[in-house]
C-alpha atoms as a PDB file:
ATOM      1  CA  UNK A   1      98.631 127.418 105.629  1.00  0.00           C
ATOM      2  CA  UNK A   2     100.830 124.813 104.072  1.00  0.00           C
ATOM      3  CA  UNK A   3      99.773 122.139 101.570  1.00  0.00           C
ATOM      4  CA  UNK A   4     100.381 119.591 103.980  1.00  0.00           C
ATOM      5  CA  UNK A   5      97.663 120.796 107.023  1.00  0.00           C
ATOM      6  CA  UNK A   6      95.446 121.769 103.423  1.00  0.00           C
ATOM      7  CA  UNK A   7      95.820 117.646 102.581  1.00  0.00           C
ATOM      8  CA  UNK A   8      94.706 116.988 106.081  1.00  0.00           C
ATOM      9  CA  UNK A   9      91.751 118.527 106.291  1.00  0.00           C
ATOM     10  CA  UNK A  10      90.786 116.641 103.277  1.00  0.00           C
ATOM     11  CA  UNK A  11      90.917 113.686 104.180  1.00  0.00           C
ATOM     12  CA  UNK A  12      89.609 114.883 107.735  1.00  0.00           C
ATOM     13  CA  UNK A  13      86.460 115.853 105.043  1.00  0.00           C
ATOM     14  CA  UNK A  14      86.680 113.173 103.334  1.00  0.00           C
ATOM     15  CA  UNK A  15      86.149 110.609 106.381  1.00  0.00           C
ATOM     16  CA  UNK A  16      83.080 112.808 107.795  1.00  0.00           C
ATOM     17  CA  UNK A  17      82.009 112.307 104.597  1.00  0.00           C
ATOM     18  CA  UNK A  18      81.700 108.528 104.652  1.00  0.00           C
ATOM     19  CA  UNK A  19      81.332 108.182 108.159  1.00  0.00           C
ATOM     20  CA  UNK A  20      78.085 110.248 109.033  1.00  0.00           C
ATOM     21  CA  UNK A  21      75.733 108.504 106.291  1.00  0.00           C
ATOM     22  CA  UNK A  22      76.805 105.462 106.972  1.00  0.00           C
ATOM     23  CA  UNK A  23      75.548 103.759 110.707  1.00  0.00           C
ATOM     24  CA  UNK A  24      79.244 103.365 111.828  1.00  0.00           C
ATOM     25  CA  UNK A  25      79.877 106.096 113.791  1.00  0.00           C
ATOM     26  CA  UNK A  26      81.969 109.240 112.544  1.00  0.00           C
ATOM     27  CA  UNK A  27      83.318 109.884 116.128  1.00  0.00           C
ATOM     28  CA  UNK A  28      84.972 106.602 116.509  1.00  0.00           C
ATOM     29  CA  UNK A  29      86.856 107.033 112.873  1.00  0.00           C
ATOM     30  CA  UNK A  30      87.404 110.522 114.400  1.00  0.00           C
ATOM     31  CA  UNK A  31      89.170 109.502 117.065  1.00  0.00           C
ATOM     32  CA  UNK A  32      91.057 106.925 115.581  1.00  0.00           C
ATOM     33  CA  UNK A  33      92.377 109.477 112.749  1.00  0.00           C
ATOM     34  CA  UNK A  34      92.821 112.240 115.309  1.00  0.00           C
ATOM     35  CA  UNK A  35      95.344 110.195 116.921  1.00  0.00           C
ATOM     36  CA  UNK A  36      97.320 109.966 113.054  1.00  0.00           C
ATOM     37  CA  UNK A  37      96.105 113.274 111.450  1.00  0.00           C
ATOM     38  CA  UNK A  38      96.606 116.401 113.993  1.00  0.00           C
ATOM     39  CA  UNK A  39      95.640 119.711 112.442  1.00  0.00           C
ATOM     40  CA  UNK A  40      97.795 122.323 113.464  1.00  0.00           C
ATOM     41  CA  UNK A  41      94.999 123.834 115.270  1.00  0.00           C
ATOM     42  CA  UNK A  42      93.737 124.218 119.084  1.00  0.00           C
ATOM     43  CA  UNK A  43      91.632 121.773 120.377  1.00  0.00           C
ATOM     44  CA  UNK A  44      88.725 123.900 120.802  1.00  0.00           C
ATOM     45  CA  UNK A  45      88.811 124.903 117.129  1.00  0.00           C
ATOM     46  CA  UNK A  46      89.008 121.197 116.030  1.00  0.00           C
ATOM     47  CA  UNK A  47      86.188 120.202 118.737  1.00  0.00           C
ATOM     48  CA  UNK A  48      83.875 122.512 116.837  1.00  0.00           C
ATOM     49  CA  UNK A  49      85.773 122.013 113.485  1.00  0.00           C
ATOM     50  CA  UNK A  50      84.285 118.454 113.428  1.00  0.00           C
ATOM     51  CA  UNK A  51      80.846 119.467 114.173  1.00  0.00           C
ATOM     52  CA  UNK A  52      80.522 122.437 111.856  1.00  0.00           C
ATOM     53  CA  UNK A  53      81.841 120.520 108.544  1.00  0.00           C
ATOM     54  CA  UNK A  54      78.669 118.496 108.935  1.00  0.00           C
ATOM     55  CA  UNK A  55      77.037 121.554 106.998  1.00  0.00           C
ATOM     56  CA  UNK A  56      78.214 120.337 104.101  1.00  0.00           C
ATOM     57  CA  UNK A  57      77.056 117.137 104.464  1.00  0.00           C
ATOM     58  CA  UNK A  58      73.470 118.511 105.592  1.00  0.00           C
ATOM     59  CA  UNK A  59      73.736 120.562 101.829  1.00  0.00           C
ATOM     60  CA  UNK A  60      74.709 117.501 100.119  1.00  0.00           C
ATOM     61  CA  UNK A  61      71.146 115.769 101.419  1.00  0.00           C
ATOM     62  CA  UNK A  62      69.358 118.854 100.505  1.00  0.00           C
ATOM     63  CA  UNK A  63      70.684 118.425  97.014  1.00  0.00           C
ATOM     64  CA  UNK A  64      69.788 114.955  96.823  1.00  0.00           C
ATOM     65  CA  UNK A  65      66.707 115.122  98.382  1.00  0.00           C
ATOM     66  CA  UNK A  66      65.326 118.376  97.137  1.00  0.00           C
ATOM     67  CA  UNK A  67      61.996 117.659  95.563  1.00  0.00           C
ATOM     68  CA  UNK A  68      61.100 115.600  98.155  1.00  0.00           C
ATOM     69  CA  UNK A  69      62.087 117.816 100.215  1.00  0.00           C
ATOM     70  CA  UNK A  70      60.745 121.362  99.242  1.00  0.00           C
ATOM     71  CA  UNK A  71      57.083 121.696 100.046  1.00  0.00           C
ATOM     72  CA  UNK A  72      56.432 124.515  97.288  1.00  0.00           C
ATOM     73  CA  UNK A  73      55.983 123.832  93.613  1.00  0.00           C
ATOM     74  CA  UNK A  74      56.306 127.078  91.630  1.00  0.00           C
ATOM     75  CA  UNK A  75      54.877 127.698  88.072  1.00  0.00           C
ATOM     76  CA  UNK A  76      54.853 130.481  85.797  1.00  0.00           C
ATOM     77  CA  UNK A  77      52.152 133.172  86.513  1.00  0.00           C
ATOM     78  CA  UNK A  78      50.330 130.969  89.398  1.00  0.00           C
ATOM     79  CA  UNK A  79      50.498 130.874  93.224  1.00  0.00           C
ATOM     80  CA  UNK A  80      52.417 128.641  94.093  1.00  0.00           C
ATOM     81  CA  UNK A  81      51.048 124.693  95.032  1.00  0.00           C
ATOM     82  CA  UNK A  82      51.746 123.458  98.691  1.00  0.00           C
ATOM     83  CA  UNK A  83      53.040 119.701  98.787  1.00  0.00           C
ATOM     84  CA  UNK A  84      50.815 119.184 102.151  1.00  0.00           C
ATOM     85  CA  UNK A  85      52.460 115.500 101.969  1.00  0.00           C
ATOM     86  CA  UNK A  86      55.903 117.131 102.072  1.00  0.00           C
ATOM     87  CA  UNK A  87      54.859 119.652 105.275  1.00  0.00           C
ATOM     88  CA  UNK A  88      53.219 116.481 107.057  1.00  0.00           C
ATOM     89  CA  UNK A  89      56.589 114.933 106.883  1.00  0.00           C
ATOM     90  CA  UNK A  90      58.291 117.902 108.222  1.00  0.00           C
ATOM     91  CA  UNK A  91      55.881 117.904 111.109  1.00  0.00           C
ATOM     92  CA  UNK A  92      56.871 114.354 111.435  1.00  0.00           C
ATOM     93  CA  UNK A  93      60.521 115.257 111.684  1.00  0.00           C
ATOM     94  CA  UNK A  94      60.128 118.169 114.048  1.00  0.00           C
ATOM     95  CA  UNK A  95      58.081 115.924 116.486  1.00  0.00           C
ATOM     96  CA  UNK A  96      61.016 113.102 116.006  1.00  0.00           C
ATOM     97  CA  UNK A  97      63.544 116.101 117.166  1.00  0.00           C
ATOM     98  CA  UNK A  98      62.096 116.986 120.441  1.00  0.00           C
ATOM     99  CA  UNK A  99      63.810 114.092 122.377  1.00  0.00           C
ATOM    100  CA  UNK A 100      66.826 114.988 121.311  1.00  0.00           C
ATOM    101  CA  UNK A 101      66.566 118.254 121.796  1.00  0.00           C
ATOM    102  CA  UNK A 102      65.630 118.544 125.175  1.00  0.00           C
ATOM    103  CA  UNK A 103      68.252 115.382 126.282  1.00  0.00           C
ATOM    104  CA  UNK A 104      71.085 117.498 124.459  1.00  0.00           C
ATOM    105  CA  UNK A 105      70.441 121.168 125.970  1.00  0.00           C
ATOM    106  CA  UNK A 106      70.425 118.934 129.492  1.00  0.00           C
ATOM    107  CA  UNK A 107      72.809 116.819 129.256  1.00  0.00           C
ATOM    108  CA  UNK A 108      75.066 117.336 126.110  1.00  0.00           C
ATOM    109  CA  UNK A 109      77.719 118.805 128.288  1.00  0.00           C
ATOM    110  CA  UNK A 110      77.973 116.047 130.988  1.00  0.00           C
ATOM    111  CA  UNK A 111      78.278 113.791 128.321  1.00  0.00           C
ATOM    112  CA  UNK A 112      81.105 115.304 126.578  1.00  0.00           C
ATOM    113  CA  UNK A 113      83.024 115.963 129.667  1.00  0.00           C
ATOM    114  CA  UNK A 114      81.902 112.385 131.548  1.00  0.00           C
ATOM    115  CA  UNK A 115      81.222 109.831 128.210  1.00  0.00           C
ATOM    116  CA  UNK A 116      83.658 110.693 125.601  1.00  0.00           C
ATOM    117  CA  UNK A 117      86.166 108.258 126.297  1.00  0.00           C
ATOM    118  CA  UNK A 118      87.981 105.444 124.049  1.00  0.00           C
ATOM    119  CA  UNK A 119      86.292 102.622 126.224  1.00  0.00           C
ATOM    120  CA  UNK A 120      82.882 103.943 125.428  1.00  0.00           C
ATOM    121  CA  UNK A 121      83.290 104.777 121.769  1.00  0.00           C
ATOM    122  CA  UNK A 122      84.421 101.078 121.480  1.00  0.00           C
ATOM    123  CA  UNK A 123      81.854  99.717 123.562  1.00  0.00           C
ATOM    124  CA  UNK A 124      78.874 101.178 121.483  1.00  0.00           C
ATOM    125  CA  UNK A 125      80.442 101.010 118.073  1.00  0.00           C
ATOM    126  CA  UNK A 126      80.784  97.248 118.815  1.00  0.00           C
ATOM    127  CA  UNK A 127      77.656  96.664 121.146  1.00  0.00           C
ATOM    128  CA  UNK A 128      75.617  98.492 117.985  1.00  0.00           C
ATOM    129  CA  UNK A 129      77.298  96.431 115.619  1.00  0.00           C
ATOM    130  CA  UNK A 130      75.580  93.409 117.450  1.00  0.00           C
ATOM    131  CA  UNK A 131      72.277  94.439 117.415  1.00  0.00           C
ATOM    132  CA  UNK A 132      72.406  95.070 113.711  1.00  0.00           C
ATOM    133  CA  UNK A 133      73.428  92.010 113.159  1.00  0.00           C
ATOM    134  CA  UNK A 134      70.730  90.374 115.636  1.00  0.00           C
ATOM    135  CA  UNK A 135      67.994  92.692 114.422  1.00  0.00           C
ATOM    136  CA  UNK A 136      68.502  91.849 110.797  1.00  0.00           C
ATOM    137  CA  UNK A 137      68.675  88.224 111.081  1.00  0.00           C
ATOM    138  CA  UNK A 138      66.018  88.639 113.134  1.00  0.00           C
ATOM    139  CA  UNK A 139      63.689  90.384 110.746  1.00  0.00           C
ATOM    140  CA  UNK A 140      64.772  88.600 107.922  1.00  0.00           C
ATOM    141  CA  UNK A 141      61.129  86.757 106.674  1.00  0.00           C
ATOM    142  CA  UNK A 142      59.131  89.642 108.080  1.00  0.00           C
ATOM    143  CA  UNK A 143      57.343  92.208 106.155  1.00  0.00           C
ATOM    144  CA  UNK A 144      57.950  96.076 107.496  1.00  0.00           C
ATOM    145  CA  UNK A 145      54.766  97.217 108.587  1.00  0.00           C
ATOM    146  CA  UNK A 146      55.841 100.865 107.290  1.00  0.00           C
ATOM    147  CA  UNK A 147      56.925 100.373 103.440  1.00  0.00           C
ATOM    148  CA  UNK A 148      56.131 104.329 102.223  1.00  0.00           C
ATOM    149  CA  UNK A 149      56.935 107.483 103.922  1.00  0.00           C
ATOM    150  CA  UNK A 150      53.481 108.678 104.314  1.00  0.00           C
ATOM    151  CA  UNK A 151      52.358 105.524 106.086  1.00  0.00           C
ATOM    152  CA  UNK A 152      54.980 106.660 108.744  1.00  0.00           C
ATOM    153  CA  UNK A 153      52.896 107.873 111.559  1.00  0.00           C
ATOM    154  CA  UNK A 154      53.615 110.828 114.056  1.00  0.00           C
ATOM    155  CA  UNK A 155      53.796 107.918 117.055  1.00  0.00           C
ATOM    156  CA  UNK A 156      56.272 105.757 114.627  1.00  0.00           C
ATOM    157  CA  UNK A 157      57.986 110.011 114.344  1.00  0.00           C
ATOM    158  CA  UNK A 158      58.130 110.335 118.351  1.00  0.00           C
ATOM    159  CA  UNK A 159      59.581 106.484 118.747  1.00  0.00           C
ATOM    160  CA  UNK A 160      62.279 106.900 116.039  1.00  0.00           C
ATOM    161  CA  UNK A 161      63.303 110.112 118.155  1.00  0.00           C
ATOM    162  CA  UNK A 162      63.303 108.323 121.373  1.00  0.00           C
ATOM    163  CA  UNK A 163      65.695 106.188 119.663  1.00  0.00           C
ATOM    164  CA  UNK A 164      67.924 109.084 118.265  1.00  0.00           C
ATOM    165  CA  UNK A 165      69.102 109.826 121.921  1.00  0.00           C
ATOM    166  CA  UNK A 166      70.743 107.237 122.282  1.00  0.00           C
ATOM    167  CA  UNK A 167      73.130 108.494 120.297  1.00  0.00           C
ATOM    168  CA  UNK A 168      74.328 111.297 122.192  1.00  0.00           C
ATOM    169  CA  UNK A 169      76.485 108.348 123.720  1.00  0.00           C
ATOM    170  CA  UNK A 170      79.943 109.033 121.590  1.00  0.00           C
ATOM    171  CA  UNK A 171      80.029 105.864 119.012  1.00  0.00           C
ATOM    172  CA  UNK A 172      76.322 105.141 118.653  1.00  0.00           C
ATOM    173  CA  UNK A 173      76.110 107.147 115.287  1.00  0.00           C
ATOM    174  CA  UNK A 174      73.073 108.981 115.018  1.00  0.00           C
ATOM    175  CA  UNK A 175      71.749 107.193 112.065  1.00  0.00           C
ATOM    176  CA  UNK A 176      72.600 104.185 113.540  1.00  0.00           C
ATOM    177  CA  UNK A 177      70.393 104.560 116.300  1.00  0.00           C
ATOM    178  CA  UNK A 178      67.456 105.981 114.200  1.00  0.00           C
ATOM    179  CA  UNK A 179      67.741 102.938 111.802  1.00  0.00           C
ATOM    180  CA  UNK A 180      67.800 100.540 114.568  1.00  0.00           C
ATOM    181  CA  UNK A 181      65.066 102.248 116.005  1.00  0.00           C
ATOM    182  CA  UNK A 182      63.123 102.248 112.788  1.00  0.00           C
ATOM    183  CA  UNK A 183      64.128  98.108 112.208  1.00  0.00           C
ATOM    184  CA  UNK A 184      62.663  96.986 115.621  1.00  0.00           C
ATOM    185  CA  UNK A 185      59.329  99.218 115.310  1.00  0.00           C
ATOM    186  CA  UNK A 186      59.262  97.625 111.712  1.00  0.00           C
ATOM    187  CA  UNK A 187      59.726 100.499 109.356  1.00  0.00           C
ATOM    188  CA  UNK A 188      61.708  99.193 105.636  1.00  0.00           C
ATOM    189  CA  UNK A 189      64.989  99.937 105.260  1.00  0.00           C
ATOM    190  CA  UNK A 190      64.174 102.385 102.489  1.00  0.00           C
ATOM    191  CA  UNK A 191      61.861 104.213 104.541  1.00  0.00           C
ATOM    192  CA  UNK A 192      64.067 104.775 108.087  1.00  0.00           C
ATOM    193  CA  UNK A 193      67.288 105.556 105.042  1.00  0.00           C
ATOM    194  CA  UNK A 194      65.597 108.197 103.610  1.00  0.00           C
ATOM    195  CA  UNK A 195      63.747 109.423 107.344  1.00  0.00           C
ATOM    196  CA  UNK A 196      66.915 109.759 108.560  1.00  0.00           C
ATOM    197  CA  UNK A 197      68.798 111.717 106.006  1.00  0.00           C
ATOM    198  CA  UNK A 198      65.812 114.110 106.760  1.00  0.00           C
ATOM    199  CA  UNK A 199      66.111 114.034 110.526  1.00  0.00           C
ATOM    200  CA  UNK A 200      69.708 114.858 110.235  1.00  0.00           C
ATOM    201  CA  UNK A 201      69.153 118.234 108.903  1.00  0.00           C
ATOM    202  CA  UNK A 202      67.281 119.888 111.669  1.00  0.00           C
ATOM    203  CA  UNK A 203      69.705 118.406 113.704  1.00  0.00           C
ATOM    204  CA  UNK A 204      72.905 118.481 112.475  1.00  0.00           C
ATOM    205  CA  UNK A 205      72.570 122.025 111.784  1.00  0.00           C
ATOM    206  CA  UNK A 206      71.105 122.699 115.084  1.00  0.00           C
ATOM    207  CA  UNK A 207      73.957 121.135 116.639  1.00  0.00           C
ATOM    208  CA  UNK A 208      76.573 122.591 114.429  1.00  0.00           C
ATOM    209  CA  UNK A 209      75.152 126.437 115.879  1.00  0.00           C
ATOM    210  CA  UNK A 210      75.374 125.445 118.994  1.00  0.00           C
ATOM    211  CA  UNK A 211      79.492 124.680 118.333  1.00  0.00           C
ATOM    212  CA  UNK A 212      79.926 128.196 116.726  1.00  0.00           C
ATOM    213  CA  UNK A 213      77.911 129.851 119.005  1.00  0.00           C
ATOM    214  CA  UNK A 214      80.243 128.268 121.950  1.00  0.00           C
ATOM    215  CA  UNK A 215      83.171 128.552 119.641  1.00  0.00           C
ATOM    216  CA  UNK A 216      82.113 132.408 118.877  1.00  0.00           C
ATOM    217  CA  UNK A 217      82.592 133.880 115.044  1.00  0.00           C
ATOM    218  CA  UNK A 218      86.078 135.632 115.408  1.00  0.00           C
ATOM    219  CA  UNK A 219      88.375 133.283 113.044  1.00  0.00           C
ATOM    220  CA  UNK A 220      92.196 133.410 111.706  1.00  0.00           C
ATOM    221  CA  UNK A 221      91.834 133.120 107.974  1.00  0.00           C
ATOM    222  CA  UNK A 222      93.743 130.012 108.716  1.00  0.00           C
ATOM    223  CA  UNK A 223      90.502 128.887 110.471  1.00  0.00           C
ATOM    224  CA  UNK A 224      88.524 129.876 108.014  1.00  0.00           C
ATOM    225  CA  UNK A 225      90.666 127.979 104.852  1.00  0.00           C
ATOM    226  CA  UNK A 226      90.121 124.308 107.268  1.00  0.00           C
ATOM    227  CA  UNK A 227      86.686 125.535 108.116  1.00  0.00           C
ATOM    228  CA  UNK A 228      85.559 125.743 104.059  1.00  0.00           C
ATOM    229  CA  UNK A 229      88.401 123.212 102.772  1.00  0.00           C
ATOM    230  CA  UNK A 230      86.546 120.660 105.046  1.00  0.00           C
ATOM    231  CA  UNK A 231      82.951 121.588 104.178  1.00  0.00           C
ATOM    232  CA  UNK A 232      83.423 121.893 100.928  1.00  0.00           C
ATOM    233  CA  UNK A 233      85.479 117.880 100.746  1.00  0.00           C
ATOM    234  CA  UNK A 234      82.503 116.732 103.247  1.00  0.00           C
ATOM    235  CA  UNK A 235      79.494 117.497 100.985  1.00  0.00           C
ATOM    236  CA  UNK A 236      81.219 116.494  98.038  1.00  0.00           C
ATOM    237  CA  UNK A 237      81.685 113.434  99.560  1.00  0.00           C
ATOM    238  CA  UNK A 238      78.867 113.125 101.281  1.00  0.00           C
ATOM    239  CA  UNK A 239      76.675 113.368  97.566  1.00  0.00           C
ATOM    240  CA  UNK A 240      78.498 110.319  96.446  1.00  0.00           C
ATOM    241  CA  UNK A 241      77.690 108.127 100.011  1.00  0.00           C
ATOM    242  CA  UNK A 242      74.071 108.950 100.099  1.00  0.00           C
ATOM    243  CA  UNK A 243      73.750 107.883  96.903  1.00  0.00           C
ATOM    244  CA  UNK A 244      75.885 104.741  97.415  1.00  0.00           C
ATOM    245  CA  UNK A 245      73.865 104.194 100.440  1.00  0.00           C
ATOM    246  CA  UNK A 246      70.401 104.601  98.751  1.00  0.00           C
ATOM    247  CA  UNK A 247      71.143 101.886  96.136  1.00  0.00           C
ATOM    248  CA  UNK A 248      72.990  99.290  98.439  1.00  0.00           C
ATOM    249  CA  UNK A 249      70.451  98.913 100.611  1.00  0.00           C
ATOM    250  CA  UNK A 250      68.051  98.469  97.713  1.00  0.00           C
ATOM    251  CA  UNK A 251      69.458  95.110  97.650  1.00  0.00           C
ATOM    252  CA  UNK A 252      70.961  94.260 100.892  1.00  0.00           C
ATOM    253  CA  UNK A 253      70.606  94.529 104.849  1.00  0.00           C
ATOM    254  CA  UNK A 254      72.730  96.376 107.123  1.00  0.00           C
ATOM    255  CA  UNK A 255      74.714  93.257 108.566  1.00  0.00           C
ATOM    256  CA  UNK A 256      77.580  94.018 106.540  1.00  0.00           C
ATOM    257  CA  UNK A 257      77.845  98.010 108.864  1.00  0.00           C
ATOM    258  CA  UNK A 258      77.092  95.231 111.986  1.00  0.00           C
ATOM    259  CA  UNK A 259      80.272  93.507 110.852  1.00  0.00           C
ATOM    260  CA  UNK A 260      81.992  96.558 110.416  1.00  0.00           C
ATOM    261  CA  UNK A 261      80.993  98.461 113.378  1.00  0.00           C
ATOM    262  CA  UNK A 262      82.399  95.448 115.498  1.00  0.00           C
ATOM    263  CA  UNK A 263      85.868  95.694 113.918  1.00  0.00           C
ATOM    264  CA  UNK A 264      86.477  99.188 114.503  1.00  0.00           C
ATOM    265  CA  UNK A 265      85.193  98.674 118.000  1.00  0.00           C
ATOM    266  CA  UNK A 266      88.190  95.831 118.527  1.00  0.00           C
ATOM    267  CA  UNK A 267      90.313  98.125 116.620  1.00  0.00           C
ATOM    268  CA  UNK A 268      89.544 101.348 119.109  1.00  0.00           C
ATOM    269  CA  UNK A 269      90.016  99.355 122.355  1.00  0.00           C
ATOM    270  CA  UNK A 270      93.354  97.831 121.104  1.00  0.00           C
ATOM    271  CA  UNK A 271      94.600 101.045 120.065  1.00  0.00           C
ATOM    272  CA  UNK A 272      93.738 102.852 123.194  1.00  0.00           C
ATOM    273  CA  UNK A 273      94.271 100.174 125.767  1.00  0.00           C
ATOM    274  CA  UNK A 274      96.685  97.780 124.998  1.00  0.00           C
ATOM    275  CA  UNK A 275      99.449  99.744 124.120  1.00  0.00           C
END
């Protein structure tokens, strides 16, 4: 491989990066680059290519989140101590998993094939962008009902993952629709942040084995190079968004991704349609 496909996939890491921990959608700023930045690659490597770098952004929350993630506390000479806090919130997270799970094994396919379109992408980055804007305003002089993670509930769980499948509609962004979710059932920003970054791992790595599975694990060392080039840029990046993330919205709402989400919307549909 040449420097120049190298410098591609970088920045193809760098905007997954970004793009997946923040609620704008990384498959509308994928299809926008795709249409500047072509790796030199088939389009059924690239179709799982953009799925599969998402490891490295599932590492980069495990890093971050690690103690409050890890349910075990080891000490010298004693058994280890069980964080039951920490498994009831992975219970939580497996029950919030289930819709999406069974709506992707049935319809993930159709979707692809039927939904991934410019039009669509546009329409739900920008029709997502509205209702963060509305929700927000909306909520402004209420308190969240839900303020710590263990006052999240397993019903609050199984309504946050009713809301996560929305997003197998290309240009929802899957924690977009979990922190709208969370917003209208009044959970605190903090709370659905954090819930999410812990619902992604289940299933971004769930769906990320179901690309290489369809893919298969026979690769070029080519392959290979763009497969670890753009894991390795994606979890790098990803540390320093989460983190971003965590302490913007510390101090502000999520009108500002509403905003955003609406000009990339314009910006797909002008692109793609009025050429």
């Amino acid at each position: 491989m040449d420097l120049y496909e190298i410098l591609k996939v970088i920045i193809l890491g760098i905007i997954e990066g970004i793009t997946e921990w923040l609620p704008i959608s990384s498959t509308g700023h994928m299809l926008l680059v795709d249409e500047f930045i072509k790796l030199n690659m088939s389009s059924e490597f690239k179709e799982m290519f953009f799925v599969v770098i998402q490891l490295g952004a599932i590492l980069a929350v495990a890093v971050i989140f690690w103690k409050k993630m890890f349910p075990f506390q080891f000490k010298e000479k004693k058994e280890p101590i069980i964080k039951m806090d920490i498994i009831s919130l992975w219970m939580k997270v497996v029950v919030a998993c289930i819709p999406g799970a069974v709506i992707t094994i049935l319809f993930d396919d159709y979707v692809e094939a039927n939904f991934k379109t410019p039009l669509v992408i546009a329409l739900a980055l920008i029709v997502y962008g509205i209702l963060f804007i509305v929700i927000e305003r909306k909520n402004k002089n209420k308190v969240p009902r839900v303020n710590t993670m263990s006052e999240l509930t397993y019903k609050d769980a199984l309504a946050i993952g009713a809301f996560q499948v929305l997003s197998i509609i290309p240009g929802t962004s899957r924690s977009g629709s979990t922190i709208i979710g969370g917003l209208l059932i009044g959970i605190s920003r903090m709370v659905i942040a954090e819930f999410t970054f812990f619902l992604a791992v289940p299933v971004m790595f769930g769906l990320s084995a179901i690309k290489l599975l369809k893919f298969g694990f026979v690769f070029t060392q080519s392959q290979l190079i763009v497969l670890l080039v753009g894991t390795i840029t994606a979890f790098i990046i990803s540390i320093l968004v989460i983190k971003f993330f965590i302490n913007y919205i510390k101090k502000h709402d999520f009108q500002v991704f509403g905003w955003y989400r609406i000009v990339i919307g314009i910006v797909v549909f002008l692109y793609f349609y009025l050429q």
